[in-house]
Protein backbone atom coordinates (compact mmCIF):
# COMPACT_ATOMS: atom_id res chain seq x y z
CA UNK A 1 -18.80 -4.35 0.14
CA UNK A 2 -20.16 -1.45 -1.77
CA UNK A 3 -17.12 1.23 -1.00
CA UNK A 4 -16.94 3.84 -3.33
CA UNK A 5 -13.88 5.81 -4.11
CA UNK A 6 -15.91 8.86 -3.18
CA UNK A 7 -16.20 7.43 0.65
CA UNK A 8 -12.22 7.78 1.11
CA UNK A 9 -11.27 10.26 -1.77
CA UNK A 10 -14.00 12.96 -1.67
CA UNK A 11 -15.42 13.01 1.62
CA UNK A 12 -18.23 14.76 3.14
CA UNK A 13 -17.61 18.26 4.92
CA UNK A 14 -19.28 19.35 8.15
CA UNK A 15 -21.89 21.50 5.66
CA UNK A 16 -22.96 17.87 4.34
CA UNK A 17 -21.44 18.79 0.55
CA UNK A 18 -17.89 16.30 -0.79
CA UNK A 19 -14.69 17.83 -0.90
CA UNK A 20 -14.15 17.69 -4.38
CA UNK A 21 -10.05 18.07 -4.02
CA UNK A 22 -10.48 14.00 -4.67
CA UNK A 23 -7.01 13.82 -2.61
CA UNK A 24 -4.39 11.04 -3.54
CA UNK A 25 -0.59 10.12 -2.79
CA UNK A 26 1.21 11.93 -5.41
CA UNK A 27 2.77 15.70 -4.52
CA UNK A 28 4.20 18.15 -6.63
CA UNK A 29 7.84 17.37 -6.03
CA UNK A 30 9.14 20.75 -7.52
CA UNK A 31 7.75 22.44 -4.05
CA UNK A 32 9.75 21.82 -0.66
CA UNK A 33 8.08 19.02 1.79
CA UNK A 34 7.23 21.68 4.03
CA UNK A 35 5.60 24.37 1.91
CA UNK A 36 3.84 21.82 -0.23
CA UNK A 37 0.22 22.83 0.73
CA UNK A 38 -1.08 19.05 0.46
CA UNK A 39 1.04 17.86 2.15
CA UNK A 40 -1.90 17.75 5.48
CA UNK A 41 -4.34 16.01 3.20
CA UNK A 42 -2.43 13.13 1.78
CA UNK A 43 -0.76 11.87 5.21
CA UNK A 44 -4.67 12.42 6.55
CA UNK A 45 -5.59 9.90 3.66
CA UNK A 46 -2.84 7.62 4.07
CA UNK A 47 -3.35 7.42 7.68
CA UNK A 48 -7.31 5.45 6.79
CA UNK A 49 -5.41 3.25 4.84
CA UNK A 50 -3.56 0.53 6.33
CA UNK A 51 -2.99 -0.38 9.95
CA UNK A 52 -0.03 -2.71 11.75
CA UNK A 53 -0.45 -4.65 15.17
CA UNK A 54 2.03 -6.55 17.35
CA UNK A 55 -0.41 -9.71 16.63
CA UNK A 56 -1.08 -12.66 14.40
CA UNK A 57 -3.92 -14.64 14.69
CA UNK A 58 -4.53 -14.01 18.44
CA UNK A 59 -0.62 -14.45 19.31
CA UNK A 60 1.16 -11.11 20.68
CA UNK A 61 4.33 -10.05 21.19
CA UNK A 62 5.70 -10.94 24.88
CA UNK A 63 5.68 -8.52 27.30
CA UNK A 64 8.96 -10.06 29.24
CA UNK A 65 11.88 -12.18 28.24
CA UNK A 66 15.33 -13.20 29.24
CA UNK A 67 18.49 -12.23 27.96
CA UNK A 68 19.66 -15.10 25.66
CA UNK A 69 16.72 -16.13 24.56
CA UNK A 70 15.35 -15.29 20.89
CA UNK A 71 12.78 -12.25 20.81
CA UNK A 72 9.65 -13.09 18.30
CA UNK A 73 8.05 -10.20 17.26
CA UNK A 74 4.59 -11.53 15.65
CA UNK A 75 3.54 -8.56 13.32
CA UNK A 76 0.38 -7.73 10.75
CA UNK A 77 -0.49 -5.34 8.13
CA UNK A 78 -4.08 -4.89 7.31
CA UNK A 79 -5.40 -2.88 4.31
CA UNK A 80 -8.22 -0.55 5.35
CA UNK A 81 -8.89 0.31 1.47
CA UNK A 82 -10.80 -1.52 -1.09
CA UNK A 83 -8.02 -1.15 -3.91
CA UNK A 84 -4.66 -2.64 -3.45
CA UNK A 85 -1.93 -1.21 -1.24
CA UNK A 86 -0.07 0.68 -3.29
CA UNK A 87 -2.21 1.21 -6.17
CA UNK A 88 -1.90 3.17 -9.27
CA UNK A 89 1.75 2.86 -10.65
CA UNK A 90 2.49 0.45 -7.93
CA UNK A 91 6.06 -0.31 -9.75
CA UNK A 92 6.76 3.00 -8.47
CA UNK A 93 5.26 3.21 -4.76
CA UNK A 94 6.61 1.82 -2.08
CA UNK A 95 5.29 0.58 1.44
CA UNK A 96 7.14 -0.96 3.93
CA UNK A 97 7.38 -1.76 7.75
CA UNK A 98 10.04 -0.12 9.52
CA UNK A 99 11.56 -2.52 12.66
CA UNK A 100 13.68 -1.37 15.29
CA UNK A 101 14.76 -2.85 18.76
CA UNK A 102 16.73 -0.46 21.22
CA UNK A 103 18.51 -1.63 24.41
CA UNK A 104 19.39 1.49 26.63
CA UNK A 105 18.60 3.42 23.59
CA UNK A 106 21.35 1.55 21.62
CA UNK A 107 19.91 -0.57 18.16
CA UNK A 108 20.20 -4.20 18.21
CA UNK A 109 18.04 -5.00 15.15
CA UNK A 110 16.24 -3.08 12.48
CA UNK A 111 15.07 -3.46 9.47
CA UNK A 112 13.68 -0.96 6.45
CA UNK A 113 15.29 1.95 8.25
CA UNK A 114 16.05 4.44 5.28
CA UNK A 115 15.80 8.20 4.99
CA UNK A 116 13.97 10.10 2.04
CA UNK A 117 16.96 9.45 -0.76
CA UNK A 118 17.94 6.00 0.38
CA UNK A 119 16.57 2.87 -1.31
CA UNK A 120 15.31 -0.03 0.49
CA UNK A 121 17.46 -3.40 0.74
CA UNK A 122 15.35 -5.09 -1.31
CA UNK A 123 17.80 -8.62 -0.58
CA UNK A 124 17.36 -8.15 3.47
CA UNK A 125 14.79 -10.64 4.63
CA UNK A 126 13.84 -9.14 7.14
CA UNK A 127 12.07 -6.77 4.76
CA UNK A 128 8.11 -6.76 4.52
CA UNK A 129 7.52 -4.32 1.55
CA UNK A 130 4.45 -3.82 -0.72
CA UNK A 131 5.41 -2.62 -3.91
CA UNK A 132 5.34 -4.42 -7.82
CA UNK A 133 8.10 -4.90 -10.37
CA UNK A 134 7.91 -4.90 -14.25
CA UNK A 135 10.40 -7.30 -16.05
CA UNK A 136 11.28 -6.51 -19.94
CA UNK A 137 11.23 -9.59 -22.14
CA UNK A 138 14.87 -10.09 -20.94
CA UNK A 139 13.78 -10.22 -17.45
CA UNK A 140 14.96 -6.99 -16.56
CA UNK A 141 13.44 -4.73 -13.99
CA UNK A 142 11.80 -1.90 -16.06
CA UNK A 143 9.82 0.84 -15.53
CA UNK A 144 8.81 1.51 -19.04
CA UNK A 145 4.76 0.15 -19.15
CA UNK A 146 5.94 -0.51 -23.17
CA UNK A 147 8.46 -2.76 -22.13
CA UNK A 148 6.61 -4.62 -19.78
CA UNK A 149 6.59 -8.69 -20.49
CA UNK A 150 5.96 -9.85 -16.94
CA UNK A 151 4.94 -8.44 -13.47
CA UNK A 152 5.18 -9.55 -9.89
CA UNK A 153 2.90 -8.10 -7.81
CA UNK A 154 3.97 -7.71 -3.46
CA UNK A 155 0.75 -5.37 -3.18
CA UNK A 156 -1.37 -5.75 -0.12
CA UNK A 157 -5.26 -7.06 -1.17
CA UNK A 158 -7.89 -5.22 -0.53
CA UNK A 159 -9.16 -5.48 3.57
CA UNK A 160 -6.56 -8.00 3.48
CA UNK A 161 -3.58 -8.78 6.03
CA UNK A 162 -0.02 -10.35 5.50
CA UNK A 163 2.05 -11.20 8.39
CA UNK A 164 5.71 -11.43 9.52
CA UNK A 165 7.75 -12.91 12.34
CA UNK A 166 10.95 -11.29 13.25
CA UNK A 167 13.24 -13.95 15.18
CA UNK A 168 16.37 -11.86 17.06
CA UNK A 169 18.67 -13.67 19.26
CA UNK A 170 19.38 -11.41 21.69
CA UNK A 171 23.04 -10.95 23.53
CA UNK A 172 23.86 -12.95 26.87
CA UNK A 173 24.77 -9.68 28.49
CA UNK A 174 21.78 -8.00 27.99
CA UNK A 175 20.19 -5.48 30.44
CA UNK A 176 17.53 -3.17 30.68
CA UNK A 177 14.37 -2.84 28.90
CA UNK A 178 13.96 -3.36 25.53
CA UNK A 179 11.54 -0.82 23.12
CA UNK A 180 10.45 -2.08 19.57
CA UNK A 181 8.62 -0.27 17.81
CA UNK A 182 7.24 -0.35 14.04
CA UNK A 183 6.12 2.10 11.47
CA UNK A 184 4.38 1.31 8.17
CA UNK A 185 5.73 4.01 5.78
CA UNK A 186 4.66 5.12 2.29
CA UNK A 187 6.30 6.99 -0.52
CA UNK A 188 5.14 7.51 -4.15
CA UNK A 189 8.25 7.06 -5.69
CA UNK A 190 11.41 5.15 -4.89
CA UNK A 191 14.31 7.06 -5.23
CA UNK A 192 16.04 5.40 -7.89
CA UNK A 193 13.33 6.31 -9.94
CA UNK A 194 13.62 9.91 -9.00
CA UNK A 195 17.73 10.32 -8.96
CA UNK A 196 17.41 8.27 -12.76
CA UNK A 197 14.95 11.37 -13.91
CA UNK A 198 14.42 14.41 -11.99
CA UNK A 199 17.56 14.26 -9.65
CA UNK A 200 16.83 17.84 -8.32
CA UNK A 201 13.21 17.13 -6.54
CA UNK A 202 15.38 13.61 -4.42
CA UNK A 203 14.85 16.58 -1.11
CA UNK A 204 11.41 16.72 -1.82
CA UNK A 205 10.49 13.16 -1.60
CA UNK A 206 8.49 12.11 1.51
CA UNK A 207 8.66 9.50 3.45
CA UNK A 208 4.95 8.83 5.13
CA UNK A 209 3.91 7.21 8.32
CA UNK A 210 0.91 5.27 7.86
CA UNK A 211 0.46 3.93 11.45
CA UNK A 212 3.01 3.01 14.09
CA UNK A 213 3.38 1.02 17.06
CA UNK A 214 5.33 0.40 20.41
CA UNK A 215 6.24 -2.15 23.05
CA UNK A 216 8.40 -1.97 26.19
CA UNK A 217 9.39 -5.53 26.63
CA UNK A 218 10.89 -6.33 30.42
CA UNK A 219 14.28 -8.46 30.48
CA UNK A 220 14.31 -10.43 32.77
């Protein structure tokens, strides 16, 4: 549709000129998360990038249900960008939807809950992730470009959306409300990758919220 990488990456300032900074996900990891100074301007540029809705296709997530029954949770990621989500050395970049569902504040489901050093449970499939993998001729996971034989790509397209339903049966003594809520997350390296070569920056690896949503569900 004619998007430049100017329109996202150098916008214009209130005087009418670009910022020329030409802002993009990757931090200087030798500098703490909260003294890096771009920190601001890549979570502002993430946040244009993606978006997540309780809805697929016109059908939305319930507003009531009983205990017992199974909770659906209907959920979509859009890309907002014209390059794929991640981009650049997608092998290393990882996206992901966080899941959870409280009862009375107590967790009776999640999925892709990790904190800064953890990595994701790439075998749980309950896991919707957008990242790539590189496979030596062996069909090894790599992360050596020279090595590479074979690729397989779980980026989001461009203005594209992939969906997910989340089935949870939920317990017969269930009371209360129930809160789910959802958070598309971003970081430019997984940790593995980090701990395997610069173990001393793992602290200053963020974790960044794209977008996030929330439901209060009634049980009935």
């Amino acid at each position: 549709g004619g998007v430049s990488c100017q329109n996202c990456h150098m916008p214009l300032k209130d005087d009418g000129t670009h910022d020329h900074r030409f802002v993009g996900v990757d931090l200087d990891l030798a500098i703490p998360i909260n003294e890096n100074p771009s920190y601001g301007d890549v979570e502002e540029l993430l946040s244009t990038s993606a978006n997540i809705n309780f809805n697929i296709l016109g059908e939305l997530l319930t507003n009531s249900i009983s205990a017992s029954d199974t909770l659906t949770i209907p959920l979509s990621v859009t890309s907002e960008t014209a390059h794929n989500f991640p981009s650049g050395t997608s092998f290393n970049r990882e996206a992901w939807v966080e899941i959870q569902v409280l009862n009375n504040e107590n967790l009776i489901f999640s999925s892709g809950l990790v904190n800064n050093s953890q990595s994701l449970d790439y075998s749980d499939e309950n896991l919707l992730f957008f990242t790539s993998f590189l496979y030596d001729e062996n069909n090894n996971l790599t992360n050596n470009v020279t090595q590479v034989d074979s690729m397989a790509n779980y980026s989001l397209l461009p203005y594209q959306s992939r969906y997910k339903y989340y089935n949870i049966s939920l317990p017969n003594e269930l009371e209360g409300d129930l809160l789910v809520t959802a958070k598309l997350l971003f970081r430019s390296f997984s940790p593995h990758f980090i701990l395997q070569h610069h173990p001393e920056f793992i602290e200053n690896l963020p974790i960044f919220e794209v977008d996030s949503i929330s439901q209060t569900i009634t049980v009935e």
